[in-house]
Protein backbone atom coordinates (compact mmCIF):
# COMPACT_ATOMS: atom_id res chain seq x y z
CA UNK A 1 -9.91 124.72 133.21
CA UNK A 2 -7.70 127.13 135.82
CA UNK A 3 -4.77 125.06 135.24
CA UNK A 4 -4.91 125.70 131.74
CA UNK A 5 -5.19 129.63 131.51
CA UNK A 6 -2.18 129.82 132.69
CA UNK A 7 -0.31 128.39 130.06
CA UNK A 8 -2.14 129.72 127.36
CA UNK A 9 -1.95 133.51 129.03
CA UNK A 10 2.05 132.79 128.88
CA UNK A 11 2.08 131.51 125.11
CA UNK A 12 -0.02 135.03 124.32
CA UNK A 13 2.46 137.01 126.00
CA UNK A 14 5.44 135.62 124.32
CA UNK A 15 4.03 135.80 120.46
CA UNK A 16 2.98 139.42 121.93
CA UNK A 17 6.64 139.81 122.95
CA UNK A 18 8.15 138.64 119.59
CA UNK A 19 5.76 141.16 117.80
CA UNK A 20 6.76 143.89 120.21
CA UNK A 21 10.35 142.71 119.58
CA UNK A 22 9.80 143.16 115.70
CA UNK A 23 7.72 146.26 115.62
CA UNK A 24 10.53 147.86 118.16
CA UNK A 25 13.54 147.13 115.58
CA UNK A 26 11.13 148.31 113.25
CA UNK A 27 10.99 151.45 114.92
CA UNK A 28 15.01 151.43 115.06
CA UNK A 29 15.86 150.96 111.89
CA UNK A 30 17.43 154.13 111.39
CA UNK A 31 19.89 153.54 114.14
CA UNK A 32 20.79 149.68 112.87
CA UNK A 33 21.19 151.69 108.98
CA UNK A 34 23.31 154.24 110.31
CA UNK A 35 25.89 151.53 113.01
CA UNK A 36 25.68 149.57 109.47
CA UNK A 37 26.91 152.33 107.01
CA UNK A 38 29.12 153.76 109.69
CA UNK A 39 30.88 150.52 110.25
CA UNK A 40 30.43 149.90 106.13
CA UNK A 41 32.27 153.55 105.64
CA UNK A 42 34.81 152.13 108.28
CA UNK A 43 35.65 148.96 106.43
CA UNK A 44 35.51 150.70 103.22
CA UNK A 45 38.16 153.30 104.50
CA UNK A 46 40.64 150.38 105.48
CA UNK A 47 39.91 148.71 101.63
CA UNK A 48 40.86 152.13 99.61
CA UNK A 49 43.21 152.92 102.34
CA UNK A 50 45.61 150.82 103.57
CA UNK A 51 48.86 149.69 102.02
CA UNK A 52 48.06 146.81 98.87
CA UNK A 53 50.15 144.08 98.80
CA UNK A 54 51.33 142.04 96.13
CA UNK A 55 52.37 138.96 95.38
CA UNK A 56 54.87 137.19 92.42
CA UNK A 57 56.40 133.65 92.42
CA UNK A 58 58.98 132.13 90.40
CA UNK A 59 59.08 128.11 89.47
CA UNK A 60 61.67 125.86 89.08
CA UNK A 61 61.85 122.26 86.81
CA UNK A 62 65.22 119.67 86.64
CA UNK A 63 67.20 121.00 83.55
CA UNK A 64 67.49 119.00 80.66
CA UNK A 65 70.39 116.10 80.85
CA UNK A 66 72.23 117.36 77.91
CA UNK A 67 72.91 120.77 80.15
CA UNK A 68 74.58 118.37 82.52
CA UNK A 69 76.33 116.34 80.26
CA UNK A 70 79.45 118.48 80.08
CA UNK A 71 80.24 118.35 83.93
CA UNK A 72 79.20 114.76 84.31
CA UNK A 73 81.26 113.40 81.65
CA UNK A 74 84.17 114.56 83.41
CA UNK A 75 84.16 110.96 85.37
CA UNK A 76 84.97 112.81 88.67
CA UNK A 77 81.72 114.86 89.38
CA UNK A 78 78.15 113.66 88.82
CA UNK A 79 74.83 115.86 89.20
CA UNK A 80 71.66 115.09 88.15
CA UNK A 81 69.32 117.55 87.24
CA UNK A 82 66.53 116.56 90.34
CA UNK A 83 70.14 117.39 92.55
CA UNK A 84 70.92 120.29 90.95
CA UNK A 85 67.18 121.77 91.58
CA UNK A 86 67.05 120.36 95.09
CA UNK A 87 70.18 122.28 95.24
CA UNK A 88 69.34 125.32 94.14
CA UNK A 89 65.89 125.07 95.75
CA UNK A 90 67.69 124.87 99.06
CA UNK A 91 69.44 127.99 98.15
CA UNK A 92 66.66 129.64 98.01
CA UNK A 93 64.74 128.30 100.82
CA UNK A 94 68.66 129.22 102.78
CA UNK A 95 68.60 131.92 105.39
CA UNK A 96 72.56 133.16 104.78
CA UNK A 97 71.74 133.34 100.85
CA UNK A 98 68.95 134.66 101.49
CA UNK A 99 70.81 137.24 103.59
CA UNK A 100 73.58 137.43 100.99
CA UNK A 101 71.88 138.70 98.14
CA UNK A 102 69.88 141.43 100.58
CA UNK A 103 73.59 142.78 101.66
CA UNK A 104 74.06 142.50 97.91
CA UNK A 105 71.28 144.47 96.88
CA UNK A 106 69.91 146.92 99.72
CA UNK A 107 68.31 149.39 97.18
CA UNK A 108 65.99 146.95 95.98
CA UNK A 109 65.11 146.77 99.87
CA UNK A 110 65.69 150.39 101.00
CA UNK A 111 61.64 150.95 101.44
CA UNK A 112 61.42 148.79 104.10
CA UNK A 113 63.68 150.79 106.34
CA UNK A 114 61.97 151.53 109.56
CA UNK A 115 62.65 154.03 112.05
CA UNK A 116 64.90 152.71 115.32
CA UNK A 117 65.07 149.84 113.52
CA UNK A 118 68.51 148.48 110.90
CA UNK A 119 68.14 146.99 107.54
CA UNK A 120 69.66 144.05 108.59
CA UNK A 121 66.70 143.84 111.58
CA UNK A 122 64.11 144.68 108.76
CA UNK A 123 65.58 142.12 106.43
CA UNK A 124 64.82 139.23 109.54
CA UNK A 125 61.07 140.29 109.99
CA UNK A 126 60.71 140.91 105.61
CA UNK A 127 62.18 137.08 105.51
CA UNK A 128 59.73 135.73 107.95
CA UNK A 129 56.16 137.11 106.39
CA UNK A 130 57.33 137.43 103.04
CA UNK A 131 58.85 134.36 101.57
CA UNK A 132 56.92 131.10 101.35
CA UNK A 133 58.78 128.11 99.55
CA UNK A 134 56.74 126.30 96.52
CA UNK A 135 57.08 122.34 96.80
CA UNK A 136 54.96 119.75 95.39
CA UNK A 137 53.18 118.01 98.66
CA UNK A 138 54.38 114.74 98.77
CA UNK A 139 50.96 113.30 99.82
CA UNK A 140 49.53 113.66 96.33
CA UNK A 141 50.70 111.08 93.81
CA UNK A 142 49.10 113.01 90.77
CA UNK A 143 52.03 115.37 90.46
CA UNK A 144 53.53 114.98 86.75
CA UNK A 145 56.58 116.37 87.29
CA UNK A 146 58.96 117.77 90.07
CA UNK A 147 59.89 121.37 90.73
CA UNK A 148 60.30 124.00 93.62
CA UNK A 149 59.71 127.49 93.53
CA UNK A 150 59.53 131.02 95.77
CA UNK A 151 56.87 133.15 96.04
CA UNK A 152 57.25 136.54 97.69
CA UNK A 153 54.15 138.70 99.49
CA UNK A 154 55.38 142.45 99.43
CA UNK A 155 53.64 145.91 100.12
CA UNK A 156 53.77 148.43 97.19
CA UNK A 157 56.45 150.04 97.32
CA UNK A 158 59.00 146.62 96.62
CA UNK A 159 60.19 145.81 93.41
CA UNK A 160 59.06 142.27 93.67
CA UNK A 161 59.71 141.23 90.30
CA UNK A 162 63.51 142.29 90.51
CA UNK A 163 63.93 140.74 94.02
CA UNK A 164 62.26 137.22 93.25
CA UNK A 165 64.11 136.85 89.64
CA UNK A 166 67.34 138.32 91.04
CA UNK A 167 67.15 136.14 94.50
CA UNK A 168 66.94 133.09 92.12
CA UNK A 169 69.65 134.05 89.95
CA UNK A 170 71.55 134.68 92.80
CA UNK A 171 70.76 131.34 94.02
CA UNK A 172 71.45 129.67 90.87
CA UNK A 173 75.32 131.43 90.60
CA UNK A 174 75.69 130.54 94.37
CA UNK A 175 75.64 126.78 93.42
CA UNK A 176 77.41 127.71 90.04
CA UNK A 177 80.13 128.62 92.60
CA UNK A 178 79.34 125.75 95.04
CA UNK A 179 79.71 123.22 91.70
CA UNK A 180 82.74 124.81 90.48
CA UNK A 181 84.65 124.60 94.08
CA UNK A 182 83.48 120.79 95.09
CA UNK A 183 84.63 120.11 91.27
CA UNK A 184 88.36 121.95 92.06
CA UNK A 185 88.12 120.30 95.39
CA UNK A 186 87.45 116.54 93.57
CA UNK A 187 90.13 116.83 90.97
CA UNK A 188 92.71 118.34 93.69
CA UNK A 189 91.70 115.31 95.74
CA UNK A 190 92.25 113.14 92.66
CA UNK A 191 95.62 114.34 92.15
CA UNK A 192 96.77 114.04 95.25
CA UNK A 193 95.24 109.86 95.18
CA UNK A 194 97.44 109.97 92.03
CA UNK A 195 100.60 111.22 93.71
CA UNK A 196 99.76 108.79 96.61
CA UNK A 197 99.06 105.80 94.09
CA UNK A 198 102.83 107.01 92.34
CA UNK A 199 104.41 107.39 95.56
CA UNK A 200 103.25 104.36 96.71
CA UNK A 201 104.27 102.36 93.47
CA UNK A 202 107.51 103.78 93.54
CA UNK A 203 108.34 102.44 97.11
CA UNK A 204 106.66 98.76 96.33
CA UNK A 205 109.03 98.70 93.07
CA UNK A 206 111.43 99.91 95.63
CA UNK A 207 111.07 97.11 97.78
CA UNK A 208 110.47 94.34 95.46
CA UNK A 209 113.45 95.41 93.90
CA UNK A 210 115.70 94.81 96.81
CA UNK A 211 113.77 91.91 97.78
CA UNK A 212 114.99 90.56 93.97
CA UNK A 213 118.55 91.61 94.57
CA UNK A 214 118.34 90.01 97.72
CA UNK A 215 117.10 86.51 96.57
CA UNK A 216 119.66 86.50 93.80
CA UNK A 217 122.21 87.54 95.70
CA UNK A 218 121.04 84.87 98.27
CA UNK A 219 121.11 81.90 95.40
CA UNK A 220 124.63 83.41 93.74
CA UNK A 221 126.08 82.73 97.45
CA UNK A 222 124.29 79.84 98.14
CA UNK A 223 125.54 78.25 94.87
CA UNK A 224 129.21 79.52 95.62
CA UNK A 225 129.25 77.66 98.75
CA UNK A 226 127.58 74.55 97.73
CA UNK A 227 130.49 74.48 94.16
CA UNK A 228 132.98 75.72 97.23
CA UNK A 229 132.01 72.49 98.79
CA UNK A 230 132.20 70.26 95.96
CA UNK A 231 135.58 71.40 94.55
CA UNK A 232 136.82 70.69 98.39
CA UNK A 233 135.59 67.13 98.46
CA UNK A 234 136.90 66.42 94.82
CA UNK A 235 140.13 67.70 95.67
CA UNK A 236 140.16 65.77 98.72
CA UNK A 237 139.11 62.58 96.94
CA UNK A 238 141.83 63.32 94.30
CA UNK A 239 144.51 63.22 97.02
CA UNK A 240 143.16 60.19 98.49
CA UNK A 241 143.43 58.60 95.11
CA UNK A 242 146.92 59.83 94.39
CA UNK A 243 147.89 58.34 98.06
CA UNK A 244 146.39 54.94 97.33
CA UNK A 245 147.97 54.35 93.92
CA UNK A 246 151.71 55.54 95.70
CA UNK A 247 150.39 53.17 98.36
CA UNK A 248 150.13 50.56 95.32
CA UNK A 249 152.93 51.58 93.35
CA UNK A 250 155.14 51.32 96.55
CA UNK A 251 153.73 47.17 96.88
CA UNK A 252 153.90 46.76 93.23
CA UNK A 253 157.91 47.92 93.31
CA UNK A 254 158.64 45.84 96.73
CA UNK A 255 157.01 42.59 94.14
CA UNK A 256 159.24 44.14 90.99
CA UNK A 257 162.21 44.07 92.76
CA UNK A 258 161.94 40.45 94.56
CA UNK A 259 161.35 39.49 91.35
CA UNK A 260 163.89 40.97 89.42
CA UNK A 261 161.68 42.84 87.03
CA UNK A 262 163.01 45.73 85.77
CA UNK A 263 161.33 46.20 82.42
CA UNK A 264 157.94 45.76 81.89
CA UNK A 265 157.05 42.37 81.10
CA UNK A 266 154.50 39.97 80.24
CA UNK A 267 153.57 36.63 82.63
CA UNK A 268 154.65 34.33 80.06
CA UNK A 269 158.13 35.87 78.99
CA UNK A 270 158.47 35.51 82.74
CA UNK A 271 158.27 31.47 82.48
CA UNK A 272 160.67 31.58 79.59
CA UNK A 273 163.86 33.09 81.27
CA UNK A 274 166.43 34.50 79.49
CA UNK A 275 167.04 33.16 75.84
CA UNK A 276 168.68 34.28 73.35
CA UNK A 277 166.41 35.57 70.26
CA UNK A 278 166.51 32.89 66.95
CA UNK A 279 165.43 35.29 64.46
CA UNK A 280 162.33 37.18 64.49
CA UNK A 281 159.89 35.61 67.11
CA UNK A 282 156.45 37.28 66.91
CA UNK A 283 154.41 36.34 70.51
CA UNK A 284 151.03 37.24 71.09
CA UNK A 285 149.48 36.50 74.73
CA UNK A 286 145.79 36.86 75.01
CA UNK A 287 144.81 36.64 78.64
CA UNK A 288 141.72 38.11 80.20
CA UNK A 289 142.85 39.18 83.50
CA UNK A 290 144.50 41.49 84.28
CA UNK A 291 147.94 41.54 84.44
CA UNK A 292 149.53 42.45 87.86
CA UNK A 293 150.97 45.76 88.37
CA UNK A 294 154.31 44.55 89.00
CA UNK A 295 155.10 43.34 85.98
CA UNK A 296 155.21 47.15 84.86
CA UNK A 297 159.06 46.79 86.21
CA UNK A 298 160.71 48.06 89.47
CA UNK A 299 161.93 50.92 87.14
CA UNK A 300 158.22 52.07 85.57
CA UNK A 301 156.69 51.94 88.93
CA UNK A 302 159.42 54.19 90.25
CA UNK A 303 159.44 56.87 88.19
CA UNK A 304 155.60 56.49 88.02
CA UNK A 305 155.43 57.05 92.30
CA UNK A 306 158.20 59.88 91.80
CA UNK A 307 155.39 61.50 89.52
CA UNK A 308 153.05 61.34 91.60
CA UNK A 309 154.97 62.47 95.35
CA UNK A 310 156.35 65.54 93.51
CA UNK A 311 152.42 66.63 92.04
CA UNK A 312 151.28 69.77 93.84
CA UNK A 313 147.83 69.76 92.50
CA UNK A 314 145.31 67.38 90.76
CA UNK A 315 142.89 69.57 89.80
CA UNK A 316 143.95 68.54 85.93
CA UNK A 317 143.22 64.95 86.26
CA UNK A 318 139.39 66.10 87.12
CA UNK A 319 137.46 68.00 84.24
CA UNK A 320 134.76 68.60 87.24
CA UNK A 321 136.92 70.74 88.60
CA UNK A 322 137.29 73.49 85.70
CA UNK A 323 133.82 73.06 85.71
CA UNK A 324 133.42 74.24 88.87
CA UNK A 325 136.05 76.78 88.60
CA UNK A 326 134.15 78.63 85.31
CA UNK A 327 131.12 78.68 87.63
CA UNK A 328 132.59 80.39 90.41
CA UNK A 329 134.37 82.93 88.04
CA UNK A 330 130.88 83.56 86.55
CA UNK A 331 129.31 84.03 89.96
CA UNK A 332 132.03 86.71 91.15
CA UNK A 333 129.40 89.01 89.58
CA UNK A 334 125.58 89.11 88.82
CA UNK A 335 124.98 90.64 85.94
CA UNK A 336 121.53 90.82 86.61
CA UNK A 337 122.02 92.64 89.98
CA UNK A 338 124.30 95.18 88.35
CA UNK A 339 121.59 95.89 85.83
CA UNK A 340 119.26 96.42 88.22
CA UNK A 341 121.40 99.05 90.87
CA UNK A 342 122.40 100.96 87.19
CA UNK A 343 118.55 101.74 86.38
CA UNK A 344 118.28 105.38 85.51
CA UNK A 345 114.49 106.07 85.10
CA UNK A 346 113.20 103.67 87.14
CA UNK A 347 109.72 105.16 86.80
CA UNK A 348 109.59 103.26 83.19
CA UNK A 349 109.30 99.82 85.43
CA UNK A 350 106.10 100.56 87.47
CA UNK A 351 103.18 98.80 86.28
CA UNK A 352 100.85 101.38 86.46
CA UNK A 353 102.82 104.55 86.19
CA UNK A 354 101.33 105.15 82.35
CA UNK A 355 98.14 105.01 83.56
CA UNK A 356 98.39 107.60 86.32
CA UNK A 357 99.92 109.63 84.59
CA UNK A 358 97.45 109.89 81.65
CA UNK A 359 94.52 110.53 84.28
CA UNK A 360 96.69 112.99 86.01
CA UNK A 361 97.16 115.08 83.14
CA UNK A 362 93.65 114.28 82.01
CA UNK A 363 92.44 116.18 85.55
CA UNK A 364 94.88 119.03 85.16
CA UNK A 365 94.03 119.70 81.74
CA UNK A 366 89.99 119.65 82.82
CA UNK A 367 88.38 122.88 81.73
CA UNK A 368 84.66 122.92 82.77
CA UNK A 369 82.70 126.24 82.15
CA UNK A 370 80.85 126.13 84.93
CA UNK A 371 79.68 129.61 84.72
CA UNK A 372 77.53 128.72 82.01
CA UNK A 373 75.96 125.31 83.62
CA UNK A 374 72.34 125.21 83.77
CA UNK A 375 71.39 124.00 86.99
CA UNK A 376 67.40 124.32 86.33
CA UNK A 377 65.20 125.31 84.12
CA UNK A 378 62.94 128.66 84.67
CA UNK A 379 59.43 126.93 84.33
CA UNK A 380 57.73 130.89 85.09
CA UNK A 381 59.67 134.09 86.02
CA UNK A 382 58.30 136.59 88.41
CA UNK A 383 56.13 138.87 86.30
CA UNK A 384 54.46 142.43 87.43
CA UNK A 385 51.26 141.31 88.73
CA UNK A 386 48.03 143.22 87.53
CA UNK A 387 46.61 143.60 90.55
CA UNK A 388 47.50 143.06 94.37
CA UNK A 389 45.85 140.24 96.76
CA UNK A 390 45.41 142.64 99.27
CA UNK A 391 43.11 144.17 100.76
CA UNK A 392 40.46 142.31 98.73
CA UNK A 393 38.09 145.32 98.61
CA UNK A 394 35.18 143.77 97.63
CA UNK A 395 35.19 141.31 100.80
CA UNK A 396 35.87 144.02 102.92
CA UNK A 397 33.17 145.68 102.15
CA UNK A 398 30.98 142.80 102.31
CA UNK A 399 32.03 142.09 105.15
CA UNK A 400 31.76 145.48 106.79
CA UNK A 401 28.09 145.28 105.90
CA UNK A 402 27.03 142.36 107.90
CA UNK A 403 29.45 142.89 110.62
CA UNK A 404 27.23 146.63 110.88
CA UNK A 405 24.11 145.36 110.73
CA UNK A 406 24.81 142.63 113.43
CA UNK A 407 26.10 145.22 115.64
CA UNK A 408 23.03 147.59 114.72
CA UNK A 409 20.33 145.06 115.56
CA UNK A 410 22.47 143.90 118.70
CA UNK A 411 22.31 147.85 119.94
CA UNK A 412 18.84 147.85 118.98
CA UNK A 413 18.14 144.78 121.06
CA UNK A 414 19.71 145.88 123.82
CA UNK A 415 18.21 149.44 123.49
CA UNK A 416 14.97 147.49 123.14
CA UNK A 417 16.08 145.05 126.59
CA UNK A 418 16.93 148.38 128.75
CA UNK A 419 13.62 149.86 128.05
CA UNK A 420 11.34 147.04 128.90
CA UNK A 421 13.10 146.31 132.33
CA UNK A 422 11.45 149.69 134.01
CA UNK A 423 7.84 148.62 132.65
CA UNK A 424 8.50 145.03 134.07
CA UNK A 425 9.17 146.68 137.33
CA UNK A 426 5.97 148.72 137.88
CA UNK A 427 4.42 145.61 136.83
């Protein structure tokens, strides 16, 4: 029984603490009402007080295809409309155009000017806090359609509207001006290929030109020495044929002469000597060998090998031979070769001349308005918003409440703590 009163004195003394704790921030109240409404009043003076801030966005969808259809049938520069808004999103989400349409427009920003401090240095903290880039988050697979947008937090005095719909018009007619530049840059690029392409066809038809000439050239004297050739050994087989018929001619006279024929004769008036003619005699000799050249007569053969020792050329007793001369004469000149070296406009001969041409006046006569190219489509314009996101009054002074009553019942408390520690010591 003694070990228990102990325990059961302490429990009594801590529910009569807890009452004593209750009944003395009972007795407090007024203090934990008045920390409460004074910190209240406090947070309530910050709400109607401080500066409001607003806040205005602007959203961005692919244009239609048919307001790209202009500068991508062009054949030289393609865009679709998701590249066009990623284009123009990055424009906006850019630091330099960012910075370009503030040095453009530094009334719209004139009320952030602060003291010791330029616009340009305002500008760099303004772009930090105030933009925040729209994007659909790439972990979700429920988004229906792509876009990007800007939305801009500003204090009162900013013309937000103007700023967001004018920053994305400037953004827009920055890669108007991007668009129309790569385009000039593609079709001077083009031109020069073209110029290249015509350069370089001119110089192939060049050389395969010369290479042509060359070959026929090549065969024309190829063919002049091989008919050269020919006309050489003909002649020189026409002189050894004239030598070995004097050669025979001389024999044939030595046999004419031993034999005493003078006249040509036959074999068988031979065997008949000389008679005298009885009337009309009528002798046919049919003999199929051929008679020997001797019986020509000493005086036939003669005149015959005089003929023949006194001939300079015989180039007449071979047809070949004019033959060959009429195609040496023809080979003095190529007509072919001539036609080619008088060629005036040679350009008419390259293959593909006709159709570089076309495409280079095709790119010089290119007129593409890009000045009126939609890039994107506007899905919602920055409008003047009816009321600003901060301060949010009505949690302000929600909060102001609680946070004063905590810090009334935690002076109370330790009000409360300070006084009992003086009756604990006399205890």
């Amino acid at each position: 029984m003694n070990a228990i009163s102990p325990a059961v004195q302490q429990t009594s003394n801590d529910e009569i603490d807890l009452v004593e704790l209750f009944h003395s921030l009972w007795e407090q109240k007024l203090l934990i009402t008045l920390v409460t409404l004074l910190v209240g009043m406090a947070a309530a003076a910050y709400a109607f007080l401080a500066t409001p801030e607003y806040q205005v966005q602007s959203v961005l969808h692919p244009a239609p295809i048919k307001d790209l259809d202009t500068l991508n049938r062009t054949g030289v520069y393609e865009l679709s409309p998701d590249v066009a808004m990623q284009r123009v999103g990055a424009a906006l989400e850019s630091y330099d155009s960012r910075l370009g349409y503030f040095r453009a427009n530094q009334g719209l920003f004139e009320s952030l000017r602060q003291p010791n401090r330029s616009l340009e240095q305002t500008f760099e903290s303004f772009n930090q806090n105030a933009f925040k880039m729209l994007q659909p988050d790439p972990k979700k697979t429920d988004n229906l359609s792509a876009y990007v947008g800007i939305q801009l937090t500003y204090p009162k005095d900013v013309n937000g509207v103007a700023l967001v719909n004018g920053l994305v018009e400037y953004a827009v007619q920055i890669e108007r001006e991007r668009v129309a530049s790569d385009l000039e840059a593609v079709i001077k690029n083009r031109l020069n290929q073209l110029e290249l392409q015509i350069a370089a066809g001119r110089a192939s038809y060049e050389a395969s030109k010369e290479v042509q000439i060359a070959k026929l050239l090549e065969a024309d004297s190829l063919k002049r020495v091989e008919l050269q050739d020919e006309l050489k050994a003909l002649r020189q087989q026409l002189k050894t044929r004239r030598d070995d018929r004097i050669t025979q001619l001389d024999e044939a006279i030595r046999i004419a002469k031993a034999l005493g024929i003078s006249k040509p004769t036959t074999p068988s008036a031979l065997g008949e000597g000389e008679r005298a003619a009885q009337g009309s005699v009528i002798r046919t000799e049919i003999n199929n060998q051929q008679i020997p050249l001797y019986f020509m007569g000493s005086e036939a053969l003669d005149a015959e090998r005089n003929a023949l020792q006194q001939r300079r050329s015989d180039d007449f007793t071979e047809p070949r031979i004019a033959q060959i001369a009429k195609e040496l004469q023809l080979l003095r000149h190529n007509r072919q070769v001539e036609v080619l070296n008088k060629r005036e406009n040679e350009d008419l001969f390259l293959t593909n001349l006709a159709v570089w041409r076309e495409e280079a006046t095709r790119l010089r006569n290119l007129k593409v308005d890009v000045s009126s190219l939609k890039l994107v489509s506007i899905d919602q314009t920055a409008v003047e918003p009816s009321q600003p996101i901060k301060p949010k009054k009505a949690l302000i002074l929600a909060l102001g409440l609680v946070l004063g009553g905590m810090l009334g019942l935690f002076i109370a408390l330790l009000r409360n703590l300070i006084r009992r520690k003086p009756n604990a010591q006399l205890a």
